[in-house]
Protein backbone atom coordinates (compact mmCIF):
# COMPACT_ATOMS: atom_id res chain seq x y z
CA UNK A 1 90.62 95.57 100.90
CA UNK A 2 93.14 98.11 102.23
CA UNK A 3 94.54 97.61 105.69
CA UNK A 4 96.24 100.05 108.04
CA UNK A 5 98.52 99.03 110.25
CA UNK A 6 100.35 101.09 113.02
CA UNK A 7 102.17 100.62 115.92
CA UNK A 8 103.93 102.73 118.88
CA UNK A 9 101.81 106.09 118.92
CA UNK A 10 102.36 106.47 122.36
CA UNK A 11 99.75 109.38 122.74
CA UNK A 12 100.86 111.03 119.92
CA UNK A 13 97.72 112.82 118.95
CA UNK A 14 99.18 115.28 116.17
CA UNK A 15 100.81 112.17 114.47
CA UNK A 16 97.58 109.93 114.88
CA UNK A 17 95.65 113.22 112.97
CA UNK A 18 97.95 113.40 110.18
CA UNK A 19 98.36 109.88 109.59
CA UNK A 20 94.21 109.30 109.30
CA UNK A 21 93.89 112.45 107.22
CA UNK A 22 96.43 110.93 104.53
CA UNK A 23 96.74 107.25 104.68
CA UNK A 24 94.36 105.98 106.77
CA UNK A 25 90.89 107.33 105.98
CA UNK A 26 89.76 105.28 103.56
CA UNK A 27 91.22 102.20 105.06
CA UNK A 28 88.56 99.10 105.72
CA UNK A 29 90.38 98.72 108.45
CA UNK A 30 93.25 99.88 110.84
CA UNK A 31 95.81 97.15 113.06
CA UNK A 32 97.64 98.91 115.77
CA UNK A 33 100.45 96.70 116.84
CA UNK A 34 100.34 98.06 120.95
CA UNK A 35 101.28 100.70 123.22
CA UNK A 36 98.64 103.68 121.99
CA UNK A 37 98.38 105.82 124.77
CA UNK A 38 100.79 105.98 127.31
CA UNK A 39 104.29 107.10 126.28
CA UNK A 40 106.08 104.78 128.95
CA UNK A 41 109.16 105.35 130.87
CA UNK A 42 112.09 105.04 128.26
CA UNK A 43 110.20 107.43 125.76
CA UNK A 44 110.70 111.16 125.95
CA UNK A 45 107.26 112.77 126.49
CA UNK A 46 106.70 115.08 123.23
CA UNK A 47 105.32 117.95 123.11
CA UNK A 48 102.05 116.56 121.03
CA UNK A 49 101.60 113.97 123.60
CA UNK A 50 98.25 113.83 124.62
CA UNK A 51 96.62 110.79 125.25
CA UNK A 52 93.09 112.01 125.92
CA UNK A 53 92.98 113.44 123.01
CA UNK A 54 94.43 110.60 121.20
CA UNK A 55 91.74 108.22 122.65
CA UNK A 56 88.96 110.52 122.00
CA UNK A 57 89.97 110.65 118.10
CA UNK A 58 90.32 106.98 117.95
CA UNK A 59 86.92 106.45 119.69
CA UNK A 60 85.16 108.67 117.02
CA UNK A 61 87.18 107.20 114.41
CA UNK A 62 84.78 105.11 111.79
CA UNK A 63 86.82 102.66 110.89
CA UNK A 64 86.86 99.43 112.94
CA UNK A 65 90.22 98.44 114.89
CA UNK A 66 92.20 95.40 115.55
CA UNK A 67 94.51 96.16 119.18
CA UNK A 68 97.18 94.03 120.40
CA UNK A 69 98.28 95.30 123.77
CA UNK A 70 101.54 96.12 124.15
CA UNK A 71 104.05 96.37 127.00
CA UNK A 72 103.31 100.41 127.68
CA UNK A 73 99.37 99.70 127.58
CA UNK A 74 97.31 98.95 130.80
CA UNK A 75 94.08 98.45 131.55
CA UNK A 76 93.61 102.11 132.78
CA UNK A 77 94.17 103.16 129.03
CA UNK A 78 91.25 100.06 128.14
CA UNK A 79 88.49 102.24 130.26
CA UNK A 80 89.51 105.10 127.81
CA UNK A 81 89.63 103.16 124.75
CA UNK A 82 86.04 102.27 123.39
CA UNK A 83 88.52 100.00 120.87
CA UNK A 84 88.97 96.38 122.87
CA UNK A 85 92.71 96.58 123.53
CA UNK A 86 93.17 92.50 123.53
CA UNK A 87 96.38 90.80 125.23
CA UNK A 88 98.58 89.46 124.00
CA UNK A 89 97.50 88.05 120.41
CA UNK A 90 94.66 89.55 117.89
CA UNK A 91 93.83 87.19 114.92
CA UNK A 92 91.98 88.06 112.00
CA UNK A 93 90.98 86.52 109.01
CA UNK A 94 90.40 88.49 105.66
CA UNK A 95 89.29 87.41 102.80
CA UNK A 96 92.05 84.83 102.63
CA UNK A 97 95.14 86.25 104.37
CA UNK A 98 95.32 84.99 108.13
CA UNK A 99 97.06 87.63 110.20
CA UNK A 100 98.41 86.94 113.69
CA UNK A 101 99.04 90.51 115.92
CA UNK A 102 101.71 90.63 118.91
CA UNK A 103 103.10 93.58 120.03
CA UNK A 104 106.57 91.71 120.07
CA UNK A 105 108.46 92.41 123.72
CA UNK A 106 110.35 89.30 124.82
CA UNK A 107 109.79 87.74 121.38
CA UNK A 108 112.85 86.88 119.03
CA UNK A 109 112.10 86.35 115.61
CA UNK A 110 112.54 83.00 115.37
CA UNK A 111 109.73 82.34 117.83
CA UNK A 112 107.80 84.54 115.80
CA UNK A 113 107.70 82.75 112.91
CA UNK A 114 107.49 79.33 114.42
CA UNK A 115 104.32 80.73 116.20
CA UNK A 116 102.73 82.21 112.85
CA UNK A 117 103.17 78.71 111.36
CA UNK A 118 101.73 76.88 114.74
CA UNK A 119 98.54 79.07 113.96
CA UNK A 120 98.71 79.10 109.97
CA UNK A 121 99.06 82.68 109.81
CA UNK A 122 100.25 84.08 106.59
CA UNK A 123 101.46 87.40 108.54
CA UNK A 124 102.60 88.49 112.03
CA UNK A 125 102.57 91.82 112.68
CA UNK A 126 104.76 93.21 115.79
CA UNK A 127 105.63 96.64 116.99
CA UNK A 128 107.95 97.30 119.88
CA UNK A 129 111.37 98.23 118.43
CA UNK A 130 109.81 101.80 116.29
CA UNK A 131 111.89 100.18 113.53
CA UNK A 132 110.25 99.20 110.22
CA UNK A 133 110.52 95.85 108.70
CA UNK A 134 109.80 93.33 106.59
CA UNK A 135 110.45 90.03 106.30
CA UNK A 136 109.29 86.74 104.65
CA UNK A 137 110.49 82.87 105.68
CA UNK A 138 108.83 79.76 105.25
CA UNK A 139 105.57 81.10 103.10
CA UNK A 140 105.00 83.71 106.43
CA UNK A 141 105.10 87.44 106.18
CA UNK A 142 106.70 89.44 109.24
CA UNK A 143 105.61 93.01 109.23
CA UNK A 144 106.58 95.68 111.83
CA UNK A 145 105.51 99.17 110.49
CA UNK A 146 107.86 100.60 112.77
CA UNK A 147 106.38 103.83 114.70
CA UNK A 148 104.64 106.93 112.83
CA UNK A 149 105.67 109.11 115.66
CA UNK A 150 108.99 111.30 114.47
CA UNK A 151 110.17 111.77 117.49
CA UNK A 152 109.75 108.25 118.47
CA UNK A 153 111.06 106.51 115.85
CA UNK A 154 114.44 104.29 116.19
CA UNK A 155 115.09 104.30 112.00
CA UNK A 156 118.41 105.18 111.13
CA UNK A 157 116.63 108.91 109.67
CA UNK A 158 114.14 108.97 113.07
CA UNK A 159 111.42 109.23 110.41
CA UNK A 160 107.67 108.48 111.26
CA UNK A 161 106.28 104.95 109.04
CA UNK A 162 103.44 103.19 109.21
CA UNK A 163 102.17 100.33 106.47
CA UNK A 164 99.28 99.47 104.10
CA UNK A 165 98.04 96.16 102.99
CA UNK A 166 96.13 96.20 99.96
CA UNK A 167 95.37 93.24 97.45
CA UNK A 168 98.39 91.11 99.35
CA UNK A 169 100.85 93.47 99.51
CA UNK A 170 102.63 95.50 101.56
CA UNK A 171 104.31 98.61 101.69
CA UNK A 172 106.07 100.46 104.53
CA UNK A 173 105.62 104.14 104.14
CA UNK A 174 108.19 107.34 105.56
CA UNK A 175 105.21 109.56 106.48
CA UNK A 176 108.03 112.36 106.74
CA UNK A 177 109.57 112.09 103.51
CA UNK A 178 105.77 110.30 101.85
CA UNK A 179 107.32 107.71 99.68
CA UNK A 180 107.68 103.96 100.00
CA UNK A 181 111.09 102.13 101.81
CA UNK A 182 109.83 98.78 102.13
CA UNK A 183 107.42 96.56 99.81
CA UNK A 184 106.89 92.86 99.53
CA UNK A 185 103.86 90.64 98.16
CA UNK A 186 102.56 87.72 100.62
């Protein structure tokens, strides 16, 4: 089973198009860790921004999502979405990896690991900061794949990464540079 999982595209539509044509076609299916249309107040608005388009591309898109809502996304951008954007928590359950969704805001990580253990989940997945990382403690897996937006992005290089989960493990891609910076088995 491969898993997508994004965060933080903030209307992007140019990045959302280049990230399904080369990592995220094939996926069985695609987490976005919050705020996916609206590029909110502290974000500069780029000049691919374009969150019509962005929510007409996800809507045709054929392979199913998982939304957490995050602190950008309202319930103007849910009439848009035909993709339930739920608040604040998604859970899902593959095969036999329990995964716990937040998009992170007021959260430290210490409460986000005592919360994936309250709920068994083998991996929480945030967004928020458009910084990758990954991080295990206490048999749970904390994953934030960061923001695939370049010119959103808070790493060090302002590169774009999302991640993939496949066969319980994960890797953190640069989508600018299209190599792996972060990977760790669950």
């Amino acid at each position: 089973m491969k898993i997508g999982v994004i965060s933080d595209t903030h209307g992007c539509s140019a990045t959302w198009e280049k990230i399904y044509d080369q990592y995220l076609y094939d996926a069985d299916f695609i987490i976005h860790a919050g705020d996916v249309l609206y590029h909110g107040p502290r974000n500069p608005v780029l000049p691919e921004y374009n969150p019509s388009r962005l929510a007409e591309a996800l809507n045709a898109c054929p392979v199913p999502f998982i939304v957490a809502a995050g602190n950008c996304d309202s319930e103007v951008d849910s009439m848009v979405l035909d993709i339930p954007v739920q608040s604040p928590y998604s859970y899902a359950i593959v095969n036999d990896l329990r995964i716990l969704v937040t998009h992170g805001q007021n959260q430290t990580e210490e409460k986000l690991f005592a919360l994936a253990q309250q709920v068994k989940a083998d991996l929480i997945i945030t967004g928020h900061t458009h910084i990758a990382a990954l991080k295990q403690q206490n048999g749970v897996t904390h994953l934030n794949p960061g923001s695939p937006v370049s010119g959103l992005s808070k790493q060090v290089d302002q590169h774009g990464t999302l991640a993939i989960v496949t066969n319980r493990k994960i890797s953190v891609i640069d989508i600018d540079a299209g190599k792996i910076i972060m990977e760790e088995s669950i």
